[in-house]
PDB file of N, CA and C in Angstrom:
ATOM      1  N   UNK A   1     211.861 -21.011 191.060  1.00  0.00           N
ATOM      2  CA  UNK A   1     212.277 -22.035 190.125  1.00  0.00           C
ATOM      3  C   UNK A   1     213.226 -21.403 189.116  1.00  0.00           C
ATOM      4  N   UNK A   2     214.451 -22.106 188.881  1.00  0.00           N
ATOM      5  CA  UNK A   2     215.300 -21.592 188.172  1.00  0.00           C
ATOM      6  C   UNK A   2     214.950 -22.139 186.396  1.00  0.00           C
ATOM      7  N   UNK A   3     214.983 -21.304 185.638  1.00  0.00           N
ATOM      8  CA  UNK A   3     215.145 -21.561 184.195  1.00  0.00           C
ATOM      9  C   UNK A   3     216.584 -22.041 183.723  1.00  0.00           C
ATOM     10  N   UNK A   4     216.545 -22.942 182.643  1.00  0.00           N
ATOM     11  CA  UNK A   4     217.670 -23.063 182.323  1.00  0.00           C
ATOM     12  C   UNK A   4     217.342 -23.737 180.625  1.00  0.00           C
ATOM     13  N   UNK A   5     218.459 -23.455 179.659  1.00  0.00           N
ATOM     14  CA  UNK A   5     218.199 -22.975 178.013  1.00  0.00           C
ATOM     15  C   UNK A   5     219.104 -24.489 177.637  1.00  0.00           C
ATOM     16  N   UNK A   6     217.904 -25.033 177.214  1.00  0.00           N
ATOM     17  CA  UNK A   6     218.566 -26.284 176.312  1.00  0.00           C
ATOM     18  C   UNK A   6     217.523 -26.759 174.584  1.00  0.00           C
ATOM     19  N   UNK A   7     217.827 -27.621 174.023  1.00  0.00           N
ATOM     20  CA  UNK A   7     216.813 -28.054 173.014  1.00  0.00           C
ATOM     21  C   UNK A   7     216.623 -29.399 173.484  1.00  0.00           C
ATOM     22  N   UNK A   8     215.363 -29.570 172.335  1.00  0.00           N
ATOM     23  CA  UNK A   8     215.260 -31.312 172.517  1.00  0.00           C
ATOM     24  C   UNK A   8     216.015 -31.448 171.601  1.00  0.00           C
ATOM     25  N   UNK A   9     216.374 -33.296 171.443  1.00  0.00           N
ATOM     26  CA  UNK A   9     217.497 -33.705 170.602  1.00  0.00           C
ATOM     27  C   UNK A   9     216.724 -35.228 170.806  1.00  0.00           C
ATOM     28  N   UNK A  10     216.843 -35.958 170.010  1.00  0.00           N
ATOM     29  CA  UNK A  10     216.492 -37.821 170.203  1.00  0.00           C
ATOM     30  C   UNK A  10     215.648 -38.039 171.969  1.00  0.00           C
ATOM     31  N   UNK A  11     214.533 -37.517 171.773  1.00  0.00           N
ATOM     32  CA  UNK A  11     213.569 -37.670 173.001  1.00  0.00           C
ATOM     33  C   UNK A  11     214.792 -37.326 174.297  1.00  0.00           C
ATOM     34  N   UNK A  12     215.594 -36.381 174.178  1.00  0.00           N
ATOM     35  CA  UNK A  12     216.184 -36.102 174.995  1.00  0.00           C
ATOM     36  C   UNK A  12     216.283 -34.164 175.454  1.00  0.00           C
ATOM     37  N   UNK A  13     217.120 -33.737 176.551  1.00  0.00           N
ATOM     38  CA  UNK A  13     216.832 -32.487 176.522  1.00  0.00           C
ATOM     39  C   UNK A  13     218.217 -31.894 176.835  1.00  0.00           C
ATOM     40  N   UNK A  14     219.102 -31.595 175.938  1.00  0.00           N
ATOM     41  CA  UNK A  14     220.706 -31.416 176.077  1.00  0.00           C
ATOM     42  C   UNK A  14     220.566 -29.604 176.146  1.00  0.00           C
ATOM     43  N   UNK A  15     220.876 -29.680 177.283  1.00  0.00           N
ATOM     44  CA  UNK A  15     221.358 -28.242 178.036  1.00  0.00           C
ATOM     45  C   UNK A  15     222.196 -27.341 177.140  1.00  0.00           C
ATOM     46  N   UNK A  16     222.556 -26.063 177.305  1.00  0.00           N
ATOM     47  CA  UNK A  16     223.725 -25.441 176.848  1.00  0.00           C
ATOM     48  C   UNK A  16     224.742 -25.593 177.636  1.00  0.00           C
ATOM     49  N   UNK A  17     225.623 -25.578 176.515  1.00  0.00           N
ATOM     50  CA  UNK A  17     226.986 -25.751 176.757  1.00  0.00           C
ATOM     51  C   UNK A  17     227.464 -24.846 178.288  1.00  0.00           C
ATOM     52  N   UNK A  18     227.632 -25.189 178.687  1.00  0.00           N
ATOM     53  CA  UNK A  18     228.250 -24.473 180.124  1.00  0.00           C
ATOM     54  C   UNK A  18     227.076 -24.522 181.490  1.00  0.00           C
ATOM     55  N   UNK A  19     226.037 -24.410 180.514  1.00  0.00           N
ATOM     56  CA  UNK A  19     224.741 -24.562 181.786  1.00  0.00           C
ATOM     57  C   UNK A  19     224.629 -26.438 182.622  1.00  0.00           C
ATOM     58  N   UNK A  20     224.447 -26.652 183.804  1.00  0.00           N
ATOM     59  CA  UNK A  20     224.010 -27.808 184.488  1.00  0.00           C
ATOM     60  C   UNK A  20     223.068 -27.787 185.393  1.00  0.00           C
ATOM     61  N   UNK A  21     222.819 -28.978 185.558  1.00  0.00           N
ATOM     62  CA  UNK A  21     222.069 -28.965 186.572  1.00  0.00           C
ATOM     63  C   UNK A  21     222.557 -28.468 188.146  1.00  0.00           C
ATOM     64  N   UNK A  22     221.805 -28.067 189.003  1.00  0.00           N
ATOM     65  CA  UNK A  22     222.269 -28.086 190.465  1.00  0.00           C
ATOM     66  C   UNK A  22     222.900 -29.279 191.323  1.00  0.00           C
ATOM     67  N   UNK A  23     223.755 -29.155 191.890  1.00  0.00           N
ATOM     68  CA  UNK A  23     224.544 -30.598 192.643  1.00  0.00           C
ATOM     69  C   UNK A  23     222.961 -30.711 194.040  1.00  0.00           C
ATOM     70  N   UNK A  24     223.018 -31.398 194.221  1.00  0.00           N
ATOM     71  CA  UNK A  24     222.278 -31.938 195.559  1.00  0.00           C
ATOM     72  C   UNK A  24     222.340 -30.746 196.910  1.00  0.00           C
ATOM     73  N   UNK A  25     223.621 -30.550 196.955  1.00  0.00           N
ATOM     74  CA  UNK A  25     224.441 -29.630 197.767  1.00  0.00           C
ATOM     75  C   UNK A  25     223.126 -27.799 197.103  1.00  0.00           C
ATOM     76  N   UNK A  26     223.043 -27.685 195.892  1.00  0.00           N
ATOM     77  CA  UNK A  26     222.352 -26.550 196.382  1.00  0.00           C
ATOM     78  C   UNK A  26     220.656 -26.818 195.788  1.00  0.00           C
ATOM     79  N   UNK A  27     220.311 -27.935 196.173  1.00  0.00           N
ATOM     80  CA  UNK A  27     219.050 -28.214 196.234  1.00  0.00           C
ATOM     81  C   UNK A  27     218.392 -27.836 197.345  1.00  0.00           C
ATOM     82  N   UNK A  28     217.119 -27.514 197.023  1.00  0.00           N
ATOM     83  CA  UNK A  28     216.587 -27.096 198.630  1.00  0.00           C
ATOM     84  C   UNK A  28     216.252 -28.664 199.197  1.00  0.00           C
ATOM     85  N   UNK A  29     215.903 -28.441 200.971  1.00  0.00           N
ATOM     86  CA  UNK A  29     215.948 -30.123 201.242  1.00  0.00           C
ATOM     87  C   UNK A  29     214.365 -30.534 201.440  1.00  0.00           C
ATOM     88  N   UNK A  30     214.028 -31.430 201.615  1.00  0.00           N
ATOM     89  CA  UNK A  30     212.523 -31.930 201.697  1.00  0.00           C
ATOM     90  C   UNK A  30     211.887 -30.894 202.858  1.00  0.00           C
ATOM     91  N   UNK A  31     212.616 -30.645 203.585  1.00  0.00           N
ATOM     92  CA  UNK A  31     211.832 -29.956 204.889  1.00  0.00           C
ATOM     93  C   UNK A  31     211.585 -28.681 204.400  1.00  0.00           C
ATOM     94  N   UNK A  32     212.952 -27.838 203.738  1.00  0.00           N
ATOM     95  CA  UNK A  32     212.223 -26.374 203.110  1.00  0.00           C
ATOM     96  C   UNK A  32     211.544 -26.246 202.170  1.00  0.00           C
ATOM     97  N   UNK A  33     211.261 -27.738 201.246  1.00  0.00           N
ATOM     98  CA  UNK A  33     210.015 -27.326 200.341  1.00  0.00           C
ATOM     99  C   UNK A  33     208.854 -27.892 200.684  1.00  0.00           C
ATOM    100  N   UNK A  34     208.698 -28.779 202.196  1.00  0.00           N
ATOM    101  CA  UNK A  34     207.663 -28.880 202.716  1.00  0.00           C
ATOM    102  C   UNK A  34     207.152 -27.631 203.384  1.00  0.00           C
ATOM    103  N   UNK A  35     208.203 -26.750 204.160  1.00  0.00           N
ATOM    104  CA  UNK A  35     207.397 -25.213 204.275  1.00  0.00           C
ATOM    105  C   UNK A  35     206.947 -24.214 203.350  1.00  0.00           C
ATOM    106  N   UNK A  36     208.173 -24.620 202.393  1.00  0.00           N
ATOM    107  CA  UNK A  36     207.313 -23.488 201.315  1.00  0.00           C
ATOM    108  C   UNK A  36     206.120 -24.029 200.623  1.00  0.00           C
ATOM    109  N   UNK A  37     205.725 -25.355 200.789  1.00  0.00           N
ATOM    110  CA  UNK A  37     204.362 -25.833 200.332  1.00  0.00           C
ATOM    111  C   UNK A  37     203.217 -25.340 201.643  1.00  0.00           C
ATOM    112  N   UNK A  38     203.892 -25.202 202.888  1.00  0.00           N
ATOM    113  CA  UNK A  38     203.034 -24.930 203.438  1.00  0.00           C
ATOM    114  C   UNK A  38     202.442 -23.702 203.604  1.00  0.00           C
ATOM    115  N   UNK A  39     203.408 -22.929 203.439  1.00  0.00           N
ATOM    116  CA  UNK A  39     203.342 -21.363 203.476  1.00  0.00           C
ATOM    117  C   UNK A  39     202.461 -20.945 202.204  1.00  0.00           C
ATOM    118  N   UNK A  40     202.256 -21.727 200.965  1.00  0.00           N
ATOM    119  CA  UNK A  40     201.943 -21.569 199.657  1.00  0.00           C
ATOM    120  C   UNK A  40     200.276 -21.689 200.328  1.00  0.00           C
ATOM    121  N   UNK A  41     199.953 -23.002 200.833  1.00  0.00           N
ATOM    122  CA  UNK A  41     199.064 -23.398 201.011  1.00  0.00           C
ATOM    123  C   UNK A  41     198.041 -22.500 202.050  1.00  0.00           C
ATOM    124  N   UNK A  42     198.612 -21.526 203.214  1.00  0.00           N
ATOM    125  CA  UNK A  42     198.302 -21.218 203.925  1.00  0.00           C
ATOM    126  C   UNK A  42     197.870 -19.946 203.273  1.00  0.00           C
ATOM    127  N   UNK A  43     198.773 -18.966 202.285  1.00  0.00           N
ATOM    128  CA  UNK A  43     198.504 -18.177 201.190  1.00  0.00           C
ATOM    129  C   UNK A  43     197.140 -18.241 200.753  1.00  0.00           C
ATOM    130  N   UNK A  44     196.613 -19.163 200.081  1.00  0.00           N
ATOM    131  CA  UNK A  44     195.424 -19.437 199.438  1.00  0.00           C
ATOM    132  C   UNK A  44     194.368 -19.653 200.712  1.00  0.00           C
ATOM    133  N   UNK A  45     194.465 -20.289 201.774  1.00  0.00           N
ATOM    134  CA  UNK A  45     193.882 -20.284 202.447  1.00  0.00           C
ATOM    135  C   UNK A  45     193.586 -18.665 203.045  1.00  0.00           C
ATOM    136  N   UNK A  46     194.441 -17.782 203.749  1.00  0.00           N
ATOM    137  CA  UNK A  46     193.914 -16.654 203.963  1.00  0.00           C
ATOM    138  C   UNK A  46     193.416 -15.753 202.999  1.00  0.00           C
ATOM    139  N   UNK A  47     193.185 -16.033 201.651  1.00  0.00           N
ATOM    140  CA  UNK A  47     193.189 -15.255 200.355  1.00  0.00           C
ATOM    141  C   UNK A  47     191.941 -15.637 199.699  1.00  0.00           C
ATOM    142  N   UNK A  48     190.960 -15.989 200.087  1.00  0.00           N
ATOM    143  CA  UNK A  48     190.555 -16.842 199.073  1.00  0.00           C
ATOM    144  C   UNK A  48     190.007 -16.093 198.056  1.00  0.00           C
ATOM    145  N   UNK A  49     189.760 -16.667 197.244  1.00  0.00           N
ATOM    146  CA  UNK A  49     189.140 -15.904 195.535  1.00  0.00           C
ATOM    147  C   UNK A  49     187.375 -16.576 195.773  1.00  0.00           C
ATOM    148  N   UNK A  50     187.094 -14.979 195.580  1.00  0.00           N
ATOM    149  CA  UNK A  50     185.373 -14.910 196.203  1.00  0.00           C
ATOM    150  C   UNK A  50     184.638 -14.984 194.485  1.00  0.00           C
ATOM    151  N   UNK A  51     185.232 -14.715 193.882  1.00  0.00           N
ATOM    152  CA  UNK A  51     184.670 -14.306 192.471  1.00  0.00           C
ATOM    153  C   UNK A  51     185.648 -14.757 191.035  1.00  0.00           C
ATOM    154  N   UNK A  52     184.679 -14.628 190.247  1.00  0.00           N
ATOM    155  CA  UNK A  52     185.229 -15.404 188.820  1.00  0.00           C
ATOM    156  C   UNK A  52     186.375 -14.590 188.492  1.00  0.00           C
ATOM    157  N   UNK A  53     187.730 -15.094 188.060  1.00  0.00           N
ATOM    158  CA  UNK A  53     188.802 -14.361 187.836  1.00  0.00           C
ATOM    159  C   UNK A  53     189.247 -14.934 186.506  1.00  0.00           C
ATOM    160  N   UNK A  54     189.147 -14.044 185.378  1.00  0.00           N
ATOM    161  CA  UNK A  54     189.628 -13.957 184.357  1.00  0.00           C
ATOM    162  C   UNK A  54     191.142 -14.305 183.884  1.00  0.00           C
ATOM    163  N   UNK A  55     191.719 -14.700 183.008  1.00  0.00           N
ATOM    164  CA  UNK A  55     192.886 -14.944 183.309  1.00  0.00           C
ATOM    165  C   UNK A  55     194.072 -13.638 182.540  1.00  0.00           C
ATOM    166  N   UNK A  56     193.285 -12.813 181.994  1.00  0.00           N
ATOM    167  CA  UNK A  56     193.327 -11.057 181.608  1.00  0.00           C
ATOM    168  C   UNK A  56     193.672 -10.486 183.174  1.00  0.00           C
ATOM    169  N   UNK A  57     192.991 -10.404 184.320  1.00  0.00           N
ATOM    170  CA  UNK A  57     193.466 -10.104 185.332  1.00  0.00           C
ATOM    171  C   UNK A  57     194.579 -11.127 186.262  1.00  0.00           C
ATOM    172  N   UNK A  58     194.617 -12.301 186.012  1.00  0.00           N
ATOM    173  CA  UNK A  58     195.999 -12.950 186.240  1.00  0.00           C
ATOM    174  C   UNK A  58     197.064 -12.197 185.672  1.00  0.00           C
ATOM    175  N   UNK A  59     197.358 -12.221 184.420  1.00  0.00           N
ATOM    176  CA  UNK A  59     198.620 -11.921 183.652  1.00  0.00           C
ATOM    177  C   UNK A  59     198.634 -10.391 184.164  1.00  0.00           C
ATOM    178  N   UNK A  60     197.550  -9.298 184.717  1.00  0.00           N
ATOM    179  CA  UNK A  60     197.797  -8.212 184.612  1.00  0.00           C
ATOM    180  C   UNK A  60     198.688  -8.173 186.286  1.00  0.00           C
ATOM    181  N   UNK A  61     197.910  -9.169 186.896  1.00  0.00           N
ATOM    182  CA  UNK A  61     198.775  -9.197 188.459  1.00  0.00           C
ATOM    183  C   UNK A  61     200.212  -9.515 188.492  1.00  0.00           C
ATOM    184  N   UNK A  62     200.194 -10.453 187.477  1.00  0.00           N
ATOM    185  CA  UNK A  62     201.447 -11.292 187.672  1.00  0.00           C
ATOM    186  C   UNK A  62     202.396  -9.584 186.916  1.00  0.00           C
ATOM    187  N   UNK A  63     201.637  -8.949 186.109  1.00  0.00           N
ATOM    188  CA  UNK A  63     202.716  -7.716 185.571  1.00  0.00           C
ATOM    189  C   UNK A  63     202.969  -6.773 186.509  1.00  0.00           C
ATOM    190  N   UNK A  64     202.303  -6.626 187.413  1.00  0.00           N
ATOM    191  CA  UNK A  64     202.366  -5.707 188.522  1.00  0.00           C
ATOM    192  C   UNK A  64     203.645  -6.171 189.587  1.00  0.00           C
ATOM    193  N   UNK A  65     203.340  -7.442 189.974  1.00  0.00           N
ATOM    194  CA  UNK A  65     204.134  -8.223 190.956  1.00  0.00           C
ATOM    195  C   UNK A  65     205.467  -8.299 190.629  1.00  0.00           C
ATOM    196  N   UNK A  66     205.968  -8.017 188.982  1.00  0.00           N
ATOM    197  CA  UNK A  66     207.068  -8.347 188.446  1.00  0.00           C
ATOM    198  C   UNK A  66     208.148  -6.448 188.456  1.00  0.00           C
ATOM    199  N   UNK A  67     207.096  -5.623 188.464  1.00  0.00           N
ATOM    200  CA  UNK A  67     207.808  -4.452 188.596  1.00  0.00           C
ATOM    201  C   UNK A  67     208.370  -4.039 189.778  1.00  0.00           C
TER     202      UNK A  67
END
């Protein structure tokens, strides 16, 4: 998922100047984010979480995964 830097303004959400949205053209299409839902899904399925997980060891995974 891409980030992108705007404020709110009158219940609205005005982008920075030069930043836009993606055209259609580089959207992914229903079929590749139906695999990557599936692939997500299949993830958790071979993985499963046997025990109580703190969310101290989330953030510490997610720091690992990021190096």
């Amino acid at each position: 998922m891409r980030r992108l830097k705007g404020m709110r303004k009158n219940h609205a959400v005005v982008l920075e100047k030069g930043v836009g949205l993606p055209t259609k053209a580089n959207r992914p299409s229903d079929q590749a984010l139906r695999k990557q839902l599936q692939e997500a899904i299949q993830r958790v399925l071979d993985h499963p979480i046997t025990r109580h997980v703190g969310i101290d060891e989330i953030i510490e995974e997610m720091k690992r995964e990021r190096q």
